[in-house]
Protein backbone atom coordinates (compact mmCIF):
# COMPACT_ATOMS: atom_id res chain seq x y z
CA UNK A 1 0.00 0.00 0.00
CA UNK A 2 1.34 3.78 -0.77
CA UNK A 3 2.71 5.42 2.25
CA UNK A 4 2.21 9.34 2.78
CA UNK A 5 5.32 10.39 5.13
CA UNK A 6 5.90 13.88 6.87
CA UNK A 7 9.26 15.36 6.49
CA UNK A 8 10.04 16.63 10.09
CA UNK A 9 11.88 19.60 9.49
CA UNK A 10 9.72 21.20 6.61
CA UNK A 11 6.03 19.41 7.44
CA UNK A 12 5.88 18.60 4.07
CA UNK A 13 4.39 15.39 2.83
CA UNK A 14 5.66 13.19 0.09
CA UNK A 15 3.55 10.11 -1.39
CA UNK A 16 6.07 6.88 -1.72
CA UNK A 17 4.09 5.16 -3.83
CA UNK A 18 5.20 1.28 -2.96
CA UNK A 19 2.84 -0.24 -5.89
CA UNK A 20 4.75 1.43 -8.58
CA UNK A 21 7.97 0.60 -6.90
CA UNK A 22 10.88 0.88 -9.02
CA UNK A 23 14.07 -0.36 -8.86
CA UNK A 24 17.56 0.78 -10.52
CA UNK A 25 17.25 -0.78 -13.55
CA UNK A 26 13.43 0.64 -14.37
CA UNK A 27 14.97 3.92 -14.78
CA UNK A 28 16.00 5.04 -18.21
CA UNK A 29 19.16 7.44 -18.19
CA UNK A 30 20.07 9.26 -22.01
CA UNK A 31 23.53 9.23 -22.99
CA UNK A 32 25.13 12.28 -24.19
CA UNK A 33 27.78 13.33 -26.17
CA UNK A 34 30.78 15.60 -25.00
CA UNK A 35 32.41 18.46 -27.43
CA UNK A 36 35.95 19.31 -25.72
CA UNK A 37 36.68 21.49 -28.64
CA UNK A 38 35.06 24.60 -28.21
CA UNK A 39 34.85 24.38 -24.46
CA UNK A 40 35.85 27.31 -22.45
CA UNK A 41 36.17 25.61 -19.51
CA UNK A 42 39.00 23.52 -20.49
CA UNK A 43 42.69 24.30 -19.61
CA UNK A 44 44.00 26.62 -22.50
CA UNK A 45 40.72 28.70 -23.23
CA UNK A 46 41.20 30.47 -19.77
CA UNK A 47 41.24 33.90 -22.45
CA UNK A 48 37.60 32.55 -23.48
CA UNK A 49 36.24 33.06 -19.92
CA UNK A 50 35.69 36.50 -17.93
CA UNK A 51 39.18 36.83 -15.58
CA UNK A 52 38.93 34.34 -12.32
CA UNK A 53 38.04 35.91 -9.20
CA UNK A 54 39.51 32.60 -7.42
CA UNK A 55 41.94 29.85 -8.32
CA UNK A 56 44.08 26.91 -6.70
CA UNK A 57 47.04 26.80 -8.61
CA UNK A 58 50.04 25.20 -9.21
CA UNK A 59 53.34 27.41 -7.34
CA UNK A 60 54.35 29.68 -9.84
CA UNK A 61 51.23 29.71 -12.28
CA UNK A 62 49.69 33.40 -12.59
CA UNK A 63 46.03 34.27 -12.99
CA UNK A 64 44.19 33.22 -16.05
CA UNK A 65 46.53 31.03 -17.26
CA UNK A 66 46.71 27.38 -17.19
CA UNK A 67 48.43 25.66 -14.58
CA UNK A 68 45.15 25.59 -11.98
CA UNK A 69 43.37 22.64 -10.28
CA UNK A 70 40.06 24.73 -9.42
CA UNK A 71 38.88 28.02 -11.25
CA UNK A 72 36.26 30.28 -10.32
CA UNK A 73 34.65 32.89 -12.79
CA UNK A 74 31.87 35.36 -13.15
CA UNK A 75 29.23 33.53 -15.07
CA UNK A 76 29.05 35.20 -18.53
CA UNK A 77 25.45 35.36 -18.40
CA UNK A 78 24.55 36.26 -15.00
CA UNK A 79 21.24 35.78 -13.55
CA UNK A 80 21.90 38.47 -10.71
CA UNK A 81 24.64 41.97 -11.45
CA UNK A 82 27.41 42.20 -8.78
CA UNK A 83 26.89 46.19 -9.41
CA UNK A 84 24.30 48.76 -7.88
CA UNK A 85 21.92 48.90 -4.98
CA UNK A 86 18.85 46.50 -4.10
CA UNK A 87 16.41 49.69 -4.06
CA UNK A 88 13.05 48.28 -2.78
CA UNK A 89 10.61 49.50 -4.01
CA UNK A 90 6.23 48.87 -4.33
CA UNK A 91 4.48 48.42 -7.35
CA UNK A 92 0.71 48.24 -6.19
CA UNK A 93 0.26 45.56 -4.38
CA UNK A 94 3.92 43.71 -4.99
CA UNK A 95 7.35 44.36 -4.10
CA UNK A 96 10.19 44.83 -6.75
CA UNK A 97 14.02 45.57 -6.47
CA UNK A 98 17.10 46.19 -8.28
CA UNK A 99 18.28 42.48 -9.31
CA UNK A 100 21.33 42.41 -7.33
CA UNK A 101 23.74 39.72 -6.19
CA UNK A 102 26.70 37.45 -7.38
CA UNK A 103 26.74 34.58 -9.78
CA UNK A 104 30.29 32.63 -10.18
CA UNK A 105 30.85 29.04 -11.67
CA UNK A 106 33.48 27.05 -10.27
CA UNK A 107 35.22 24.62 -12.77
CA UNK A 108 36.12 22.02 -11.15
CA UNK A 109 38.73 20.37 -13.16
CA UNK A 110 41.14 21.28 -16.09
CA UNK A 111 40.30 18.34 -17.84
CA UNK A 112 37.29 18.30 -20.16
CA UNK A 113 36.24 14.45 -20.26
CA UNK A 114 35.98 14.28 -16.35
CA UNK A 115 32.73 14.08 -14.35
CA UNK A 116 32.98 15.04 -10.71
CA UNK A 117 33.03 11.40 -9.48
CA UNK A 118 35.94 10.45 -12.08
CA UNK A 119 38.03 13.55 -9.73
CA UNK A 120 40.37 12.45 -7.16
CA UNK A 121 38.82 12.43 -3.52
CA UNK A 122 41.64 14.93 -3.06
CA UNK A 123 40.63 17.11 -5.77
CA UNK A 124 37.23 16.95 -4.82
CA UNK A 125 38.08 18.43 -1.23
CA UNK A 126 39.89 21.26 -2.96
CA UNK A 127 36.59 22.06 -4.39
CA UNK A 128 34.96 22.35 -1.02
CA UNK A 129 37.88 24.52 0.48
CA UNK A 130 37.09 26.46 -2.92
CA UNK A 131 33.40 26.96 -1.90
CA UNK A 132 34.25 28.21 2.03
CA UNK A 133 36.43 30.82 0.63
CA UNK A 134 33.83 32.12 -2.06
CA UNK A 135 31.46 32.11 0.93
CA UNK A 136 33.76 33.53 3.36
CA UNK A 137 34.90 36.11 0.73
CA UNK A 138 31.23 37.09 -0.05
CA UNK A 139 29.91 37.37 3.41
CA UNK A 140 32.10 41.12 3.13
CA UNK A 141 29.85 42.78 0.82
CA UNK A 142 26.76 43.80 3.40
CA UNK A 143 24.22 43.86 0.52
CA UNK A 144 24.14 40.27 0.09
CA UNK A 145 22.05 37.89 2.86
CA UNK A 146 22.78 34.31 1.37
CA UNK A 147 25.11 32.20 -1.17
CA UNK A 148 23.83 28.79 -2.32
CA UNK A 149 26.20 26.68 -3.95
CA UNK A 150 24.87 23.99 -6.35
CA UNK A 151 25.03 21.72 -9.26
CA UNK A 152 23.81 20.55 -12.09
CA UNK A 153 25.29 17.54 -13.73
CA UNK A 154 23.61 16.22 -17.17
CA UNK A 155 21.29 18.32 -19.65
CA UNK A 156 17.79 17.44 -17.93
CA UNK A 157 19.33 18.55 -14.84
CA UNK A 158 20.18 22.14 -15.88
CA UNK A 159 23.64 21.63 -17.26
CA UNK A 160 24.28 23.52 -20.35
CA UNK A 161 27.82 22.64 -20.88
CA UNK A 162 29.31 19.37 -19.84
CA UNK A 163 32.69 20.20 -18.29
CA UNK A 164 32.21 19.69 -14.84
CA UNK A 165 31.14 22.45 -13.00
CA UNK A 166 29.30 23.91 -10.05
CA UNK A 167 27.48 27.23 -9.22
CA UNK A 168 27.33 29.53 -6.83
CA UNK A 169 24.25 32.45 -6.57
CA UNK A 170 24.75 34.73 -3.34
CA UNK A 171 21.76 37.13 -3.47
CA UNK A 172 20.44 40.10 -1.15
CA UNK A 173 16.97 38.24 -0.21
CA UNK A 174 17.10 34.54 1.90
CA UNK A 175 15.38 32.34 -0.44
CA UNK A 176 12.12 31.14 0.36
CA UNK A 177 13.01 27.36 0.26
CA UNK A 178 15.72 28.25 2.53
CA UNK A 179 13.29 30.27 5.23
CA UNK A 180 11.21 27.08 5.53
CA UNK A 181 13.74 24.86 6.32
CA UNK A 182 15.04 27.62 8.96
CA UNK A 183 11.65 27.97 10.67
CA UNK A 184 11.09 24.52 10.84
CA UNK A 185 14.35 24.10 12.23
CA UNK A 186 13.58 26.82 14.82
CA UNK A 187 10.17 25.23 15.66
CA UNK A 188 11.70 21.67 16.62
CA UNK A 189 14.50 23.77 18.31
CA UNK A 190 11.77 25.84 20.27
CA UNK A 191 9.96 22.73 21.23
CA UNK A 192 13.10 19.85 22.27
CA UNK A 193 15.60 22.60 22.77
CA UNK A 194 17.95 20.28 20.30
CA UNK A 195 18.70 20.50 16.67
CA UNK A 196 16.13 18.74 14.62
CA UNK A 197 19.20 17.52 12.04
CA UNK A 198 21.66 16.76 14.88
CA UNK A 199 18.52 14.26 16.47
CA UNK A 200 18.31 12.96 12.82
CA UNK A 201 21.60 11.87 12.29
CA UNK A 202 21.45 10.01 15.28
CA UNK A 203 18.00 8.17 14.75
CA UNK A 204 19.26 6.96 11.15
CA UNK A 205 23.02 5.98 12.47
CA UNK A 206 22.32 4.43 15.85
CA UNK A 207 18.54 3.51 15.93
CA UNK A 208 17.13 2.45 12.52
CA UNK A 209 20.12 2.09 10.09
CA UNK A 210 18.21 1.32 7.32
CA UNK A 211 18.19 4.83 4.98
CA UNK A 212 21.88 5.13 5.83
CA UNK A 213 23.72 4.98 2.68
CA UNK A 214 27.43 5.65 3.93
CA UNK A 215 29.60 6.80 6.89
CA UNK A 216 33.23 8.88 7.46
CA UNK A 217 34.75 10.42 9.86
CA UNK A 218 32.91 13.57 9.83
CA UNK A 219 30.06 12.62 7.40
CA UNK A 220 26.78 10.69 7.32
CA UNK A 221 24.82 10.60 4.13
CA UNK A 222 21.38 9.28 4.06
CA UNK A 223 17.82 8.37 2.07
CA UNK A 224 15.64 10.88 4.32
CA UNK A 225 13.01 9.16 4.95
CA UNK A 226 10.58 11.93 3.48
CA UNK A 227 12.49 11.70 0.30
CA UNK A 228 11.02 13.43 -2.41
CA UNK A 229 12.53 11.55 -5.53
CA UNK A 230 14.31 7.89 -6.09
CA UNK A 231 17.36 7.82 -4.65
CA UNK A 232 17.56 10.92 -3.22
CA UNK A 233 20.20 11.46 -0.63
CA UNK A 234 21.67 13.91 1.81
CA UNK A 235 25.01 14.30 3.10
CA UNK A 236 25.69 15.88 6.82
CA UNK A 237 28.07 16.70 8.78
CA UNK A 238 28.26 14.77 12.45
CA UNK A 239 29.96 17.75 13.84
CA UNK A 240 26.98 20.92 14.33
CA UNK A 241 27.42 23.40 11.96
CA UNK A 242 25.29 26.03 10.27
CA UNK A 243 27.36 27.89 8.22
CA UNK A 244 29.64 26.33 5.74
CA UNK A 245 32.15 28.81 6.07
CA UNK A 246 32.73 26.81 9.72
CA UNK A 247 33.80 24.15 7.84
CA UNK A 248 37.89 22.64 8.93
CA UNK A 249 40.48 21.39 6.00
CA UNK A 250 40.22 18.14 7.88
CA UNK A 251 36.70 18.30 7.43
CA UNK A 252 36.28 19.96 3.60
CA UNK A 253 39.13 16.45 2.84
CA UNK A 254 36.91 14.06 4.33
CA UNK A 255 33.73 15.95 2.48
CA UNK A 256 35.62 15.05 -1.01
CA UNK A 257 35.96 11.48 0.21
CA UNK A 258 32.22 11.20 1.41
CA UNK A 259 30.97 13.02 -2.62
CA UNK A 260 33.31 10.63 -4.64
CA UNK A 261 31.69 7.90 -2.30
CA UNK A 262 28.46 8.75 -2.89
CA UNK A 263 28.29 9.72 -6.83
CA UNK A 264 30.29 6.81 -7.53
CA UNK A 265 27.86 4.81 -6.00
CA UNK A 266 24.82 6.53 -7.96
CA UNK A 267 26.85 6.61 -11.24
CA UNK A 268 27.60 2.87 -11.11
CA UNK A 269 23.92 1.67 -9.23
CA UNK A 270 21.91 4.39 -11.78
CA UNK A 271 24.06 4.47 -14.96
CA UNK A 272 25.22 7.80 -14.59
CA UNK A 273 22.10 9.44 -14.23
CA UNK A 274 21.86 13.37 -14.36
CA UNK A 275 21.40 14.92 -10.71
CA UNK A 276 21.84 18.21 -8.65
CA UNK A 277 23.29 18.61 -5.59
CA UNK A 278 22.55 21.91 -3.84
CA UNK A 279 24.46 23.41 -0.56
CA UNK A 280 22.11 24.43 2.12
CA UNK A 281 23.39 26.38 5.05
CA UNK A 282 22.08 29.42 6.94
CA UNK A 283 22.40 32.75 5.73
CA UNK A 284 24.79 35.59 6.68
CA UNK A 285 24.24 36.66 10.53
CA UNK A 286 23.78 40.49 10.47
CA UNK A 287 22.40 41.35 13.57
CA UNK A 288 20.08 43.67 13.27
CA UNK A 289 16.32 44.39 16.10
CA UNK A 290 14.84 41.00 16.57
CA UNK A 291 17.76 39.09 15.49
CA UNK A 292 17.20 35.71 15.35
CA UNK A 293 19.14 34.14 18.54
CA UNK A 294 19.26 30.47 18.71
CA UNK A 295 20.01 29.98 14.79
CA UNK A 296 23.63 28.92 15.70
CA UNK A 297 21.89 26.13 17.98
CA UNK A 298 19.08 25.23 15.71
CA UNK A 299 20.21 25.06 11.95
CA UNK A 300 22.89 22.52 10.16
CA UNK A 301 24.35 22.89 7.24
CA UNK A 302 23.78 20.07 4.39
CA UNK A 303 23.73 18.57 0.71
CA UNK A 304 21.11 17.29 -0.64
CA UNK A 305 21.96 15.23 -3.90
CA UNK A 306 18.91 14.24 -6.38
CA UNK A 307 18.83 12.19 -9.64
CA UNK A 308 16.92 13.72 -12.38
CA UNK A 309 15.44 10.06 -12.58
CA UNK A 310 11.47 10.91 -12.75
CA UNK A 311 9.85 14.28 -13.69
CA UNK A 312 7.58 16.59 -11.90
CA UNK A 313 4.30 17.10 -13.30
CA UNK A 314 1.09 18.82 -12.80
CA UNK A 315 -0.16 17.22 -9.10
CA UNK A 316 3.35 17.96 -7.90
CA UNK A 317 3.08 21.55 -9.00
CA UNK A 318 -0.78 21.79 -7.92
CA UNK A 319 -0.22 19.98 -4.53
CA UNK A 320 3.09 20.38 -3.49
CA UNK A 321 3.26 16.46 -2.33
CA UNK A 322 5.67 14.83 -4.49
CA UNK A 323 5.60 11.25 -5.47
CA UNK A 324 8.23 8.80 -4.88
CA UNK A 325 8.34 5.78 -6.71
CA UNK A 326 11.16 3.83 -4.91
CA UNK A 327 11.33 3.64 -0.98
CA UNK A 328 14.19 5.14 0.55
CA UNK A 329 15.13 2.12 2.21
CA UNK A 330 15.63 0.05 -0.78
CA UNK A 331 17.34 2.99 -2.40
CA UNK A 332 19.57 2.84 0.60
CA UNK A 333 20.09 -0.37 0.72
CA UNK A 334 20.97 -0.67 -2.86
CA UNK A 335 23.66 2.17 -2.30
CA UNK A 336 25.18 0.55 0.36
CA UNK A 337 25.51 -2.70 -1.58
CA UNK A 338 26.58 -0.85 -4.33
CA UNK A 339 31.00 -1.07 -4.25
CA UNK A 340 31.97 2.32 -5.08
């Protein structure tokens, strides 16, 4: 019988619907072609791109030049312009402002014909060391309120070019998605005095088990058991945190091993499906009358990681319930069996 489950930090409610239960090999992933010639991104076009803002580089490489590991740029096509004021201001009955903010892509390898997971667990810890400084940097101009860091791997997930890449958006307004996890998080904090995500890890690592997809050091990642879409998982850290910024070297290393983990897994268990990841933290304390006072205690900083493996349609978009076709214990299960 379908099962209707509450997530506990957002109330929302997701249908896992157990009668059209599918496992990995129901799911039909596209292949697509890569073009290295005319990328951009690749070492050697570095004149292609606007100048970097941010590199790791080899000792005695200079800027825009090749010789770098990571590379951050402005995006060419920005969705939000780094220059001006936000300038609220009401137009009848809605709100309107300058569209401020800061849109960078981070390429996260030299080498064209290299997906994330192919990337050294090494390299892939550089990249999260590469994130905390674009966040750390950022949090200095006092017009912007948030960064969100995220992904998009595959043409139905977003990508438009297939070098691998992330994104980062920092923008003067806390997104909405982002409020509701915060109030939730401040609800359950209100109530239990603990933090909701915190009390989560340890139900799924020392009670139940059975969503837990893989463990480090620092990291837990996990089928929530709300989850939204097949084989959806999330990756926290054990340690309380609720800014990324926080985040140690030690810590950012054994990040890159838990990703390469984890993608290898859903590359290999999937067939390289398309998926985003997206970089949830809280926003930029600037304390201001009625600051919020126990967000240090009550929010936690995570990834969540989704395969583009079914598609949202029209009672998603009426309801807001999604509908999950695979339970997120046997898509745990079949991660954890799954050798990376």
């Amino acid at each position: 019988m379908p099962e209707l489950r509450k997530d506990p930090v957002l109330g929302r409610w997701v249908i896992i619907a157990t009668e059209r239960a599918k496992r990995p090999s129901d799911f039909e992933v596209v292949r697509e072609e890569s073009d290295s010639a005319s990328c951009a991104f690749c070492e050697g076009h570095e004149s292609e791109t606007p100048p970097e803002v941010y590199a790791v580089r080899e000792t005695g490489t200079g800027a825009n030049e090749p010789g770098w590991e990571v590379r951050v740029i402005p995006n060419k096509y920005p969705a939000l312009d780094v220059e001006g004021q936000l300038d609220r201001e009401g137009v009848g009955l809605c709100d309107m402002a300058n569209g401020i903010g800061v849109h960078e892509v981070i390429v996260e390898t030299p080498a064209h014909d290299q997906q994330t997971s192919d990337l050294s667990a090494e390299h892939i810890g550089k990249v999260m060391m590469t994130y905390r400084q674009r966040i750390v940097d950022l949090r200095e101009d006092e017009r912007l309120k948030y960064v969100l860091i995220f992904k998009n791997q595959g043409r139905s997930a977003g990508a438009s070019l297939q070098h691998a890449h992330s994104q980062l958006i920092a923008t003067p307004i806390t997104p909405k998605r982002v409020k509701e996890k915060l109030d939730g998080a401040k609800r359950y904090f209100d109530y239990k005095h603990r933090c909701v995500f915190c009390d989560y890890i340890k139900q799924e690592t020392e009670l139940f088990g059975e969503r837990l997809v893989a463990e480090t050091t620092d990291f837990v990642a996990l089928s929530p058991f709300a989850a939204r879409f097949p084989f959806e998982t999330w990756i926290l850290p054990k340690r309380h945190m609720l800014d990324f910024s926080l985040v140690e070297d030690g810590e950012a290393a054994d990040l890159g091993r838990m990703l390469k983990r984890v993608l290898s897994k859903l590359r290999k268990a999937l067939n390289n499906p398309p998926f985003n990841y997206v970089l949830h933290m809280a926003p930029y304390r600037r304390p201001r009358g009625g600051y919020w006072t126990t967000i240090e205690d009550d929010y936690h900083w995570h990834v969540e990681l989704i395969p583009r493996l079914t598609r949202v349609a029209g009672f998603e978009w009426g309801s807001g319930f999604y509908i999950n076709p695979t339970p997120p214990e046997v898509a745990a299960q079949t991660l954890r069996e799954t050798e990376a």
